[in-house]
C-alpha atoms as a PDB file:
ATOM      1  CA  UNK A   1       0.000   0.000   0.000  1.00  0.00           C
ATOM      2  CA  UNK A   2       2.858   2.415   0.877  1.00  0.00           C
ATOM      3  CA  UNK A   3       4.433   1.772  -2.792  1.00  0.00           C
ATOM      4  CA  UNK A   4       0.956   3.143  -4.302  1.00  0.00           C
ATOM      5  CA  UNK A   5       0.734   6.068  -2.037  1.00  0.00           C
ATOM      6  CA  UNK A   6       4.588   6.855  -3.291  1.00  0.00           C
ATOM      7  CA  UNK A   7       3.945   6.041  -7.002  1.00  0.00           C
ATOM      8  CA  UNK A   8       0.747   7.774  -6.642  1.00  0.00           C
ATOM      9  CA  UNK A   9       2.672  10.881  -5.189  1.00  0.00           C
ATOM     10  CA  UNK A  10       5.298  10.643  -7.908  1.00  0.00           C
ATOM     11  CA  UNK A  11       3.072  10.693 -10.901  1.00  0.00           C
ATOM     12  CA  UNK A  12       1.107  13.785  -9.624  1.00  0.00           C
ATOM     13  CA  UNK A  13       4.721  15.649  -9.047  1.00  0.00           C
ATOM     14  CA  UNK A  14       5.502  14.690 -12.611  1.00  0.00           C
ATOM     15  CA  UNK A  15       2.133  16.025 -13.969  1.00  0.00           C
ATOM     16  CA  UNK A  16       2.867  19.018 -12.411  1.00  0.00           C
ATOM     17  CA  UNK A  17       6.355  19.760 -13.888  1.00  0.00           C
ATOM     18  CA  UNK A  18       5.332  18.888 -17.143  1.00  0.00           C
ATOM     19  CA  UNK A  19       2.443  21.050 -16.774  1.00  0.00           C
ATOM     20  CA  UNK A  20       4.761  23.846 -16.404  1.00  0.00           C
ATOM     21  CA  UNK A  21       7.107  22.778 -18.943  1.00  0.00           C
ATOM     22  CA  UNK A  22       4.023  23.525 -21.494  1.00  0.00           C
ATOM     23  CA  UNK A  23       3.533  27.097 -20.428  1.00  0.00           C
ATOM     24  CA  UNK A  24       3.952  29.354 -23.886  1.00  0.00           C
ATOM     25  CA  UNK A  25       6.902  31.397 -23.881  1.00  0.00           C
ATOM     26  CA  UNK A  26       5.587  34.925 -24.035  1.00  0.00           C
ATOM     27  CA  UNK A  27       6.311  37.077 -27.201  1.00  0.00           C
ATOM     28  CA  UNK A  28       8.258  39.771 -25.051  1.00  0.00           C
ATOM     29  CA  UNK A  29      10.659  36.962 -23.672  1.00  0.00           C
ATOM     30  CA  UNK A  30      12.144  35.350 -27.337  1.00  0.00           C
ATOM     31  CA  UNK A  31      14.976  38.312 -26.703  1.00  0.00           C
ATOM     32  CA  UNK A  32      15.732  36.351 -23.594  1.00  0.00           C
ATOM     33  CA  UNK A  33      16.217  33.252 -25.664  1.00  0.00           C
ATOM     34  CA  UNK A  34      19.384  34.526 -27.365  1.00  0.00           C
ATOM     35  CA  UNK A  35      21.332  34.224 -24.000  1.00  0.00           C
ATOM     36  CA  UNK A  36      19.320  32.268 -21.325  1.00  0.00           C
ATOM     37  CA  UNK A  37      17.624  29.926 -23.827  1.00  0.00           C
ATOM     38  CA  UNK A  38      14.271  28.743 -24.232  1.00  0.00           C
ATOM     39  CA  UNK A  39      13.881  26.700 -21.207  1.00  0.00           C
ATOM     40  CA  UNK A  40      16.152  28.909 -19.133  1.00  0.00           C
ATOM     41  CA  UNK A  41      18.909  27.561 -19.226  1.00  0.00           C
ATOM     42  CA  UNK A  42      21.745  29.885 -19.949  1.00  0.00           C
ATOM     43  CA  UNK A  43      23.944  29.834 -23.439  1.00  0.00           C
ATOM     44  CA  UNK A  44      27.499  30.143 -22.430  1.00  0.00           C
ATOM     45  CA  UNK A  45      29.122  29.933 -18.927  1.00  0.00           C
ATOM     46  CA  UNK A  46      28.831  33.759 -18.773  1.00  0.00           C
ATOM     47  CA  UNK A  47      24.971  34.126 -19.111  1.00  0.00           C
ATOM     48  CA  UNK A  48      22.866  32.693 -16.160  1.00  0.00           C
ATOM     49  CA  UNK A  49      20.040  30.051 -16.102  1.00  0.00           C
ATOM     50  CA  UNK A  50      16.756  31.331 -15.141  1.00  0.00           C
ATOM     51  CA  UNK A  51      14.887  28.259 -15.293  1.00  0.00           C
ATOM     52  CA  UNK A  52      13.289  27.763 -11.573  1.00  0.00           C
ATOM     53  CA  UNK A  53      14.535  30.802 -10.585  1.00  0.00           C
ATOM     54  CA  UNK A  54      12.297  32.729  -8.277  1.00  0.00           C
ATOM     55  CA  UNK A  55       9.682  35.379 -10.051  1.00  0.00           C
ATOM     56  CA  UNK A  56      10.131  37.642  -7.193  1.00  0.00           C
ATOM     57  CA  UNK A  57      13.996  37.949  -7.761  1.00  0.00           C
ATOM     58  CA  UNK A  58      13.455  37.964 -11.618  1.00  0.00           C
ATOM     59  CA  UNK A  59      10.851  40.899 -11.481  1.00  0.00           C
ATOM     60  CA  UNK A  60      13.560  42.729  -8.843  1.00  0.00           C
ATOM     61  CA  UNK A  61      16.455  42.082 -11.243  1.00  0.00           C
ATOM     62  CA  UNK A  62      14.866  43.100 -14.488  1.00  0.00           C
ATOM     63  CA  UNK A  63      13.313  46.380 -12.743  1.00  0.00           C
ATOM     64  CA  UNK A  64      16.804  47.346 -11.427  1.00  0.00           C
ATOM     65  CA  UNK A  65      18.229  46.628 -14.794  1.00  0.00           C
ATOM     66  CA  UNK A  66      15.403  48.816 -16.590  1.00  0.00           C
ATOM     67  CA  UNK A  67      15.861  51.570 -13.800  1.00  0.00           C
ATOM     68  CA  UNK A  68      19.708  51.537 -14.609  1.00  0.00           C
ATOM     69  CA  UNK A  69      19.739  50.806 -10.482  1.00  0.00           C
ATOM     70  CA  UNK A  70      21.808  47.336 -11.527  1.00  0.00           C
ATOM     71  CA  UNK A  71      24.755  47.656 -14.335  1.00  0.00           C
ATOM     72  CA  UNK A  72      24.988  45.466 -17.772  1.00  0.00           C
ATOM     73  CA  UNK A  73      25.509  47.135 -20.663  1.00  0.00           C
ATOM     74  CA  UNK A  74      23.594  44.048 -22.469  1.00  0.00           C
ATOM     75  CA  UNK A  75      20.727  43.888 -19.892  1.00  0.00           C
ATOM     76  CA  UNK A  76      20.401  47.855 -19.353  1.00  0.00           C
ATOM     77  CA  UNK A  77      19.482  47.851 -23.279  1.00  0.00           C
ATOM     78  CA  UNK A  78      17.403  44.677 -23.507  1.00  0.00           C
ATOM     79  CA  UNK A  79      15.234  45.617 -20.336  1.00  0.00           C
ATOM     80  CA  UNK A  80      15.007  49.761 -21.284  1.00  0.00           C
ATOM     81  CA  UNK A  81      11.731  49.177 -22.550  1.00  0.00           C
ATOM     82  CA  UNK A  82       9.887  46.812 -20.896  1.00  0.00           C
ATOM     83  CA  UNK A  83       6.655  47.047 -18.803  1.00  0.00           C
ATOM     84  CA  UNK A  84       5.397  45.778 -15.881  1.00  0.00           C
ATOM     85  CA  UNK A  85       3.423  43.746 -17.021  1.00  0.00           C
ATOM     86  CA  UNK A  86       6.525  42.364 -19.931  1.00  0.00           C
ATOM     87  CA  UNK A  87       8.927  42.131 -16.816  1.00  0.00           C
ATOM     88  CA  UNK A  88       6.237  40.192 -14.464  1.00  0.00           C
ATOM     89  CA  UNK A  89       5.088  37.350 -17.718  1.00  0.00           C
ATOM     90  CA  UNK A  90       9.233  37.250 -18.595  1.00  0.00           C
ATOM     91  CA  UNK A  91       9.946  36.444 -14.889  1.00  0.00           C
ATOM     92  CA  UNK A  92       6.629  33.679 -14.214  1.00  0.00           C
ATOM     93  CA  UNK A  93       7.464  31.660 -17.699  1.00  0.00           C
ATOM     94  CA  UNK A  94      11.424  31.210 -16.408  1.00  0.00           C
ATOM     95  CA  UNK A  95       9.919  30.642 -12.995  1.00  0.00           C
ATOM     96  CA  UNK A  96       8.276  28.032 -14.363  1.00  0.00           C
ATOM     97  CA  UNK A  97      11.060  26.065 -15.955  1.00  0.00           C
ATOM     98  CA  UNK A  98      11.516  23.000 -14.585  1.00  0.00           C
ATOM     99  CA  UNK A  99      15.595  22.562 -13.670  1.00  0.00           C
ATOM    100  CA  UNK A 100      17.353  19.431 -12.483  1.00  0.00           C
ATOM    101  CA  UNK A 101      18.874  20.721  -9.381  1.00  0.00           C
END
């Protein structure tokens, strides 16, 4: 009985990251693509996975990039235009990447 409570338990955890493995990348985030990749994992060594990453810290980062209150030449042009609302759907989709930790 314990074996179909665990197996149970394990299928609904895997429902659940493949659930958020479907989410549609939003329009706004394909720049993001170039460097941290689709699923959030970064490109090179040099640019930073954001897959899992928390939305609160992605919406904090991308503001203080946009503000100019955090430095990156790349980042301070990518983010100089984005919204609210771009910055918050950009930081749930990477949030939503599942990583293997």
């Amino acid at each position: 009985m314990l074996f179909i409570s665990r197996l149970a338990v394990g299928f609904a955890i895997f429902a659940l990251a493949v659930t958020a493995q479907t989410q549609e990348l939003p329009e706004v985030a394909k720049v993001c693509v170039t460097c941290h990749g689709r699923d959030g994992i970064g490109t090179t060594p040099l640019n930073p996975n954001l897959a899992g990453q928390s939305s609160i810290y992605l919406v904090q980062q991308l503001t203080a990039f946009r503000d100019g209150k955090r430095k990156s030449e790349v980042m301070n042009i990518t983010a100089a235009n984005l919204s609210d609302d771009e910055i918050f759907a950009i930081a749930e989709y990477y949030e939503s990447r599942v990583t293997c930790r």
